[in-house]
N, C-alpha and C. Protein backbone atom coordinates (compact mmCIF):
# COMPACT_ATOMS: atom_id res chain seq x y z
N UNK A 1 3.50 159.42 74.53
CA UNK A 1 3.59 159.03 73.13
C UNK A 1 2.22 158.56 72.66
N UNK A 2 1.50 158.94 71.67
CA UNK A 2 0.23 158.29 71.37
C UNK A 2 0.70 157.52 69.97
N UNK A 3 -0.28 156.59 70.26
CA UNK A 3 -0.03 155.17 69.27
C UNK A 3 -1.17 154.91 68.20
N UNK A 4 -1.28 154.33 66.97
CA UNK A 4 -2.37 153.40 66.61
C UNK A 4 -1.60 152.29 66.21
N UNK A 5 -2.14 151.33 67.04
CA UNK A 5 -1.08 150.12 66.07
C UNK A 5 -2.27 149.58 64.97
N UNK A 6 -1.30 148.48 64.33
CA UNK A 6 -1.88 147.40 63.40
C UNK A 6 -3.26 148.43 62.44
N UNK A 7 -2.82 149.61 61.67
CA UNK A 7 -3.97 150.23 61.71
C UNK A 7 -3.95 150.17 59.65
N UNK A 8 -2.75 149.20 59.37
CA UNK A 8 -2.91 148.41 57.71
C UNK A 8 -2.42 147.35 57.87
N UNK A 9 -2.93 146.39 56.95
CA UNK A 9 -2.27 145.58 56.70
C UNK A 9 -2.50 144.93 55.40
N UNK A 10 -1.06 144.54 54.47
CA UNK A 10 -1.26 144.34 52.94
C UNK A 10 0.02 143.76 52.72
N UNK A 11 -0.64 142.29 52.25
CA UNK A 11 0.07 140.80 51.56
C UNK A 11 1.70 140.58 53.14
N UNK A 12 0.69 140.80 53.80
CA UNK A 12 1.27 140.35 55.13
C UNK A 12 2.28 140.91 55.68
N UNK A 13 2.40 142.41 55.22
CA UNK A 13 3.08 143.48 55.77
C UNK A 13 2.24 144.19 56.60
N UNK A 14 2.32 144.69 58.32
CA UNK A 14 1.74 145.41 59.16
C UNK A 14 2.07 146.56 59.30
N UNK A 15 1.17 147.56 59.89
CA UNK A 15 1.75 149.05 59.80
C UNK A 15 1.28 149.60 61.14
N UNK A 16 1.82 150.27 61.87
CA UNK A 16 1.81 151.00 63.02
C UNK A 16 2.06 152.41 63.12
N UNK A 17 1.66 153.77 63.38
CA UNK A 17 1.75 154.70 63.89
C UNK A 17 2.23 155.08 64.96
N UNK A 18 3.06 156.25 65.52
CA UNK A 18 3.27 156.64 66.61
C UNK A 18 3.97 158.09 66.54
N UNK A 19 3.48 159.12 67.62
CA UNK A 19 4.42 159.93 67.63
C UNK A 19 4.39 160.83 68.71
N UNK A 20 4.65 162.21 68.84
CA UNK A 20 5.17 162.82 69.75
C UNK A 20 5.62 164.05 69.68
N UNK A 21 5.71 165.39 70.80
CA UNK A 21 6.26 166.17 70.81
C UNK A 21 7.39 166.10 70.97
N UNK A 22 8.67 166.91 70.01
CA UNK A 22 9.66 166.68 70.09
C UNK A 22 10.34 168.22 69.54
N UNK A 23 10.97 168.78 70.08
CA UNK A 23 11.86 170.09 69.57
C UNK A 23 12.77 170.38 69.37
N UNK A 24 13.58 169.20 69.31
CA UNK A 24 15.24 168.95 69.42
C UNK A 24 14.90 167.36 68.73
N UNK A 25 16.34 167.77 67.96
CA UNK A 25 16.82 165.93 67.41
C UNK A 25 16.62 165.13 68.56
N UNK A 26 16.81 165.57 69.62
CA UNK A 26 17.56 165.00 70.81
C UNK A 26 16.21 164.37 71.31
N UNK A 27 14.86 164.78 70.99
CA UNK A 27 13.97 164.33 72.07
C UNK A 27 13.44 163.81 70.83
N UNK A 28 13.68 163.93 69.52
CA UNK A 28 13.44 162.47 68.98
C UNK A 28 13.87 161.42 69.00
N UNK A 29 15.54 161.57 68.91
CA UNK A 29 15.55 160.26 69.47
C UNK A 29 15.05 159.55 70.40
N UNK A 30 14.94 160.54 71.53
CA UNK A 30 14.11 159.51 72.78
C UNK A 30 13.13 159.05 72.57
N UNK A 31 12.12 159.82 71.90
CA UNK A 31 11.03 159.07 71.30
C UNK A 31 11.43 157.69 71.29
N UNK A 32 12.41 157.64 70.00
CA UNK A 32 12.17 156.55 69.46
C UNK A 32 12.74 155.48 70.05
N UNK A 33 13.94 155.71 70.78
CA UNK A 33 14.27 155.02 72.00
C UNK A 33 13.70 154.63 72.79
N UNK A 34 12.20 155.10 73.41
CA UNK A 34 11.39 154.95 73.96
C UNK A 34 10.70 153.85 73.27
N UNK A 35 10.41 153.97 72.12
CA UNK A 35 9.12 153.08 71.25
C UNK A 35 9.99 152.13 71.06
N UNK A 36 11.30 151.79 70.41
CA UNK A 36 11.81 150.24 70.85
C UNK A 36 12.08 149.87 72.35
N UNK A 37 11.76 150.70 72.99
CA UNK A 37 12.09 149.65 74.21
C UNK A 37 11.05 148.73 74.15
N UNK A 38 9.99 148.77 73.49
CA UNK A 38 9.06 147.13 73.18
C UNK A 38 9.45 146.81 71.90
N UNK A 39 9.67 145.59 72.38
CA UNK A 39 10.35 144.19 71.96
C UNK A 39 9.84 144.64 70.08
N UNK A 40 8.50 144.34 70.55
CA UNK A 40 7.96 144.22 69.21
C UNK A 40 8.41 145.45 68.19
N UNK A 41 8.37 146.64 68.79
CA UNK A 41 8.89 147.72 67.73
C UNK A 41 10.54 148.08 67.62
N UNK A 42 11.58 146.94 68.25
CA UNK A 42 12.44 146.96 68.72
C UNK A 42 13.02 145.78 67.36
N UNK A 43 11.80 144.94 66.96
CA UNK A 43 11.94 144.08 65.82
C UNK A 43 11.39 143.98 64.68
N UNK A 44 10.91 145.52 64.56
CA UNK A 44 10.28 145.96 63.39
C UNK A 44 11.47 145.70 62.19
N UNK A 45 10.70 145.48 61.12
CA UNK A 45 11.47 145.95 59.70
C UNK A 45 12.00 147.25 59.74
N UNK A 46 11.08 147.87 59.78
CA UNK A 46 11.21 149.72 59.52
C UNK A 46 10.56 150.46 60.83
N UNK A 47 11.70 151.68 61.37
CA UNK A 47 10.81 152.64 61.92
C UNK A 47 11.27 153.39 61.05
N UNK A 48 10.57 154.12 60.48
CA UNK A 48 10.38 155.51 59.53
C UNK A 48 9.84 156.24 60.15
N UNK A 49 11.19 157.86 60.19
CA UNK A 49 10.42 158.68 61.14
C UNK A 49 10.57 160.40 60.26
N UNK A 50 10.10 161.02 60.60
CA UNK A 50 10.09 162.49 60.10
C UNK A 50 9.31 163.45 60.66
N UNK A 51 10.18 165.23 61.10
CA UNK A 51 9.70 166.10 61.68
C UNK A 51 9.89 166.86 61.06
N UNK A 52 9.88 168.35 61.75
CA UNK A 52 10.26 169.82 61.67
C UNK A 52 10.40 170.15 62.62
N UNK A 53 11.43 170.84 62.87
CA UNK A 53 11.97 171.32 64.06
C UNK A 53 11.19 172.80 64.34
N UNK A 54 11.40 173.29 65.39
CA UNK A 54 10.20 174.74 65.61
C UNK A 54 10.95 175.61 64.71
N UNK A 55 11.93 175.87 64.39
CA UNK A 55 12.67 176.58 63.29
C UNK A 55 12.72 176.21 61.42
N UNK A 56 11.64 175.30 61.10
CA UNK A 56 11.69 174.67 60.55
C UNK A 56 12.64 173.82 59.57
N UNK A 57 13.55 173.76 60.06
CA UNK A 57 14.12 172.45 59.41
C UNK A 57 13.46 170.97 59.46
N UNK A 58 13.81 170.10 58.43
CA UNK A 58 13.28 169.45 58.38
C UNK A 58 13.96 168.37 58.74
N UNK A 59 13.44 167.11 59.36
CA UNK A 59 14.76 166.01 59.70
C UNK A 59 13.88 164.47 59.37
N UNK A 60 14.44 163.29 58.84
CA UNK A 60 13.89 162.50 59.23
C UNK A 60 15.00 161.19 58.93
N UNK A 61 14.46 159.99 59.43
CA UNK A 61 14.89 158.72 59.49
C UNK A 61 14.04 157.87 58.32
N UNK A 62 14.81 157.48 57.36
CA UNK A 62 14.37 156.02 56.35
C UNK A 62 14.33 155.04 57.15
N UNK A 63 15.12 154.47 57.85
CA UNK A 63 15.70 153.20 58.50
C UNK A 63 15.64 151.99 57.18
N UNK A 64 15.63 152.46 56.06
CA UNK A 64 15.81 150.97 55.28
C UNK A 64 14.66 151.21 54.24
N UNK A 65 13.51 152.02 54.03
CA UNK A 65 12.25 152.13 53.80
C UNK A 65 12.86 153.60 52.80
N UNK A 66 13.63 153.32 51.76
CA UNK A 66 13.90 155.05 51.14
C UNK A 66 13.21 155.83 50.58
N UNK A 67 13.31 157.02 51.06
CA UNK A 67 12.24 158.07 50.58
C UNK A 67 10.63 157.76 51.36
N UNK A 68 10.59 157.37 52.48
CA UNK A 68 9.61 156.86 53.00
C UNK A 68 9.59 157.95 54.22
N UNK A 69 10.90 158.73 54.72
CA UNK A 69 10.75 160.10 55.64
C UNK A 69 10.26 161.11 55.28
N UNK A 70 10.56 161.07 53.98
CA UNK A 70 10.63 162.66 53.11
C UNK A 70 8.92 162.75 53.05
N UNK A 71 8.28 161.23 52.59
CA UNK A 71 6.87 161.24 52.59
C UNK A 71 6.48 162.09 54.13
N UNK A 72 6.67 161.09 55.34
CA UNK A 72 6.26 162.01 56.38
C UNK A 72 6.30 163.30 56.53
N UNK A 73 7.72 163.76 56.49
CA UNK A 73 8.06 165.20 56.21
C UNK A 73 7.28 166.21 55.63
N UNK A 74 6.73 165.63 54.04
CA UNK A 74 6.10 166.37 53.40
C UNK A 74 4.42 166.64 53.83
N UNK A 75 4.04 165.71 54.37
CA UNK A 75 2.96 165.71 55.02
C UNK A 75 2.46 166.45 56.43
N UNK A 76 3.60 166.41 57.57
CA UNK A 76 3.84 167.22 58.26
C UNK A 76 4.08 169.01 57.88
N UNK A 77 4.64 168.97 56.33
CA UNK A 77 4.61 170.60 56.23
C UNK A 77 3.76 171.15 55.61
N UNK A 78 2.96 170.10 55.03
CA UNK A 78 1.43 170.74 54.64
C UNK A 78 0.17 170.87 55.48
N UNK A 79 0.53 170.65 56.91
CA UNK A 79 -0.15 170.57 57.65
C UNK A 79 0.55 172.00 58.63
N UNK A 80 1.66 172.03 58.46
CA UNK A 80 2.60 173.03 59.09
C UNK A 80 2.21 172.76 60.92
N UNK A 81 2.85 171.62 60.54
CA UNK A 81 2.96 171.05 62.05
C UNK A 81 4.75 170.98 62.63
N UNK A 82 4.91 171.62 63.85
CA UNK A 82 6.29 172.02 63.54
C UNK A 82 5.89 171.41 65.15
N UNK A 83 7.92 170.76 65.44
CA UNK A 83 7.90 170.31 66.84
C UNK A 83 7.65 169.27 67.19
N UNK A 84 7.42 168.12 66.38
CA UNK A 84 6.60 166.98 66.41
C UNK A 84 7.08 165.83 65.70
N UNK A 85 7.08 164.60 66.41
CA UNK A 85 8.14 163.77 65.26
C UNK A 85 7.06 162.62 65.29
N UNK A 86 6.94 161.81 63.78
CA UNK A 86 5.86 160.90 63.47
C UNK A 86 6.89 159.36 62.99
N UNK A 87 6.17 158.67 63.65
CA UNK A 87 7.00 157.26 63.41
C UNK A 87 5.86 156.27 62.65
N UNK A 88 6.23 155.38 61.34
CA UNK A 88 5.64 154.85 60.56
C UNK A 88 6.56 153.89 60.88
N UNK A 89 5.68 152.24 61.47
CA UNK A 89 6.97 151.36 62.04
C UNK A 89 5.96 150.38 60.76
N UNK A 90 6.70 149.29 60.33
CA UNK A 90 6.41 148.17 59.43
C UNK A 90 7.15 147.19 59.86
N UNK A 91 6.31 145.73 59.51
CA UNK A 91 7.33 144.50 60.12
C UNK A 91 6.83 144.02 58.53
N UNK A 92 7.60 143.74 58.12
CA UNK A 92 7.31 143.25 56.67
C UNK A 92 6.93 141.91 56.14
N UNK A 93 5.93 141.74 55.90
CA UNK A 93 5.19 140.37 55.51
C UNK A 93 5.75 139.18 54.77
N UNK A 94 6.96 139.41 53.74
CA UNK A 94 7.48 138.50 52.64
C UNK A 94 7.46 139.00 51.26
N UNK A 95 6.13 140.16 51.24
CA UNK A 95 6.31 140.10 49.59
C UNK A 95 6.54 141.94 49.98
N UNK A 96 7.27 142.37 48.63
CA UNK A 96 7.36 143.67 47.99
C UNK A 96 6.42 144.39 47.92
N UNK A 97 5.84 145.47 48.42
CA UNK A 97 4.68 146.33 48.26
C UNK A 97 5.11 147.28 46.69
N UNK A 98 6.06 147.17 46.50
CA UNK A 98 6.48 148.62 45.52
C UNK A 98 6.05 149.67 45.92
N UNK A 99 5.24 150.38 44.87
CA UNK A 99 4.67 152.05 45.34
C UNK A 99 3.75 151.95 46.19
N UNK A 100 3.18 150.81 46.67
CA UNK A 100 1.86 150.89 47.78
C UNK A 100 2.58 151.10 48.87
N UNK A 101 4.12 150.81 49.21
CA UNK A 101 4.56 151.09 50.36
C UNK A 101 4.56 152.64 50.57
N UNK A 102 4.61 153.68 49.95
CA UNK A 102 4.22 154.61 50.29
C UNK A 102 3.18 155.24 50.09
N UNK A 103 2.04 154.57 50.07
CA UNK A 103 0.91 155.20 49.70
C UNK A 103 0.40 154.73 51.60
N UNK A 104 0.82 153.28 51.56
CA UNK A 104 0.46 153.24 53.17
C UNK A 104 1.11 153.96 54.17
N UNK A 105 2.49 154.46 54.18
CA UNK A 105 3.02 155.70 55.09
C UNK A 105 2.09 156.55 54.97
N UNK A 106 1.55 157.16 53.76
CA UNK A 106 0.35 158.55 53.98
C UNK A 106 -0.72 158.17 54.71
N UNK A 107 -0.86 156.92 54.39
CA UNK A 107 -2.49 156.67 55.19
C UNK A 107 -1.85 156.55 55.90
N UNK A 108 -0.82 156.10 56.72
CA UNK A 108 -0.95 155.78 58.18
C UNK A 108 -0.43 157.30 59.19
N UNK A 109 0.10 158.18 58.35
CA UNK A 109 0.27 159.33 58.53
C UNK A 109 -1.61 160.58 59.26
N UNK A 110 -1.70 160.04 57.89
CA UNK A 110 -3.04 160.96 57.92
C UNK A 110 -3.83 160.00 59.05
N UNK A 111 -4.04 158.87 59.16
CA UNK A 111 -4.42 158.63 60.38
C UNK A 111 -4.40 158.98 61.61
N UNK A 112 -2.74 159.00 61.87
CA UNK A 112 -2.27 159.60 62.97
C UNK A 112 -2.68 161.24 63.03
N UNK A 113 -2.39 161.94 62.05
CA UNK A 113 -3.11 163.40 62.16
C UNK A 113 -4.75 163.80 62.59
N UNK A 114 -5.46 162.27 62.13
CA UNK A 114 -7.07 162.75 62.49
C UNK A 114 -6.97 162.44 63.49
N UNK A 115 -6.24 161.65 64.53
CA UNK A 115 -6.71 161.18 65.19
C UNK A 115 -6.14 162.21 66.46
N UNK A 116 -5.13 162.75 66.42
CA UNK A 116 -4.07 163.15 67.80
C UNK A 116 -3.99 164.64 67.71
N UNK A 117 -4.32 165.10 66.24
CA UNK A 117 -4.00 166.64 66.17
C UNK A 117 -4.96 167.59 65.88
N UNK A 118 -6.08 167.05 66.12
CA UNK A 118 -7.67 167.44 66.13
C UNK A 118 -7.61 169.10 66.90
N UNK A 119 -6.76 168.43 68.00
CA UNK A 119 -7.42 169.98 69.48
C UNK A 119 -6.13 170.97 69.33
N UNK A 120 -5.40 171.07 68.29
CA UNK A 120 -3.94 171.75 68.61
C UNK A 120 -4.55 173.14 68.04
């Protein structure tokens, strides 16, 4: 699983990256089963997750964060990255981001893309 943690942070909401090859619902979930087995992402606010399956369908998880998969999703198919599931985890600070909450899923998205999907 490759990670960036703590890679925003705004009015004391944190943001984390993570993700993974995955080709089946089934090995996303493990993913993500995998990524709460620590504590800390296990007591996140939000894991927000979203793929494409190698057939491209599209799948993802809000967990509470709405319309915050579809962001991943959409980002993943303009990249036409298929097979691969991206987790946007948040522990939420106290105050309301409004629309900045999804402006930080993209950045923390596109982060994760410069950083892991360089050699594919």
């Amino acid at each position: 699983m490759n990670q960036l943690e703590n890679i925003i942070s705004d009015r004391g909401s944190r943001y984390s990256v993570s993700g993974g090859a995955a080709a089946t619902r089934q090995e996303a979930d493990a993913l993500l089963k995998a990524l709460k087995k620590n504590k800390k992402y296990a007591k996140a606010t939000h894991n927000t997750w979203g793929m494409i399956l190698p057939d491209g369908t599209p799948l993802k998880g809000d967990d509470g964060e709405s319309g915050a998969g579809m962001v991943i999703v959409r980002m993943l198919e303009r990249e036409a990255l298929l097979g691969h599931v991206v987790v946007v985890t948040r522990w939420y600070g106290g105050k309301h981001l409004g629309g900045d909450r999804f402006r930080h899923v993209q950045d923390a998205v596109r982060a994760y893309l410069d950083a892991f999907q360089r050699g594919r």
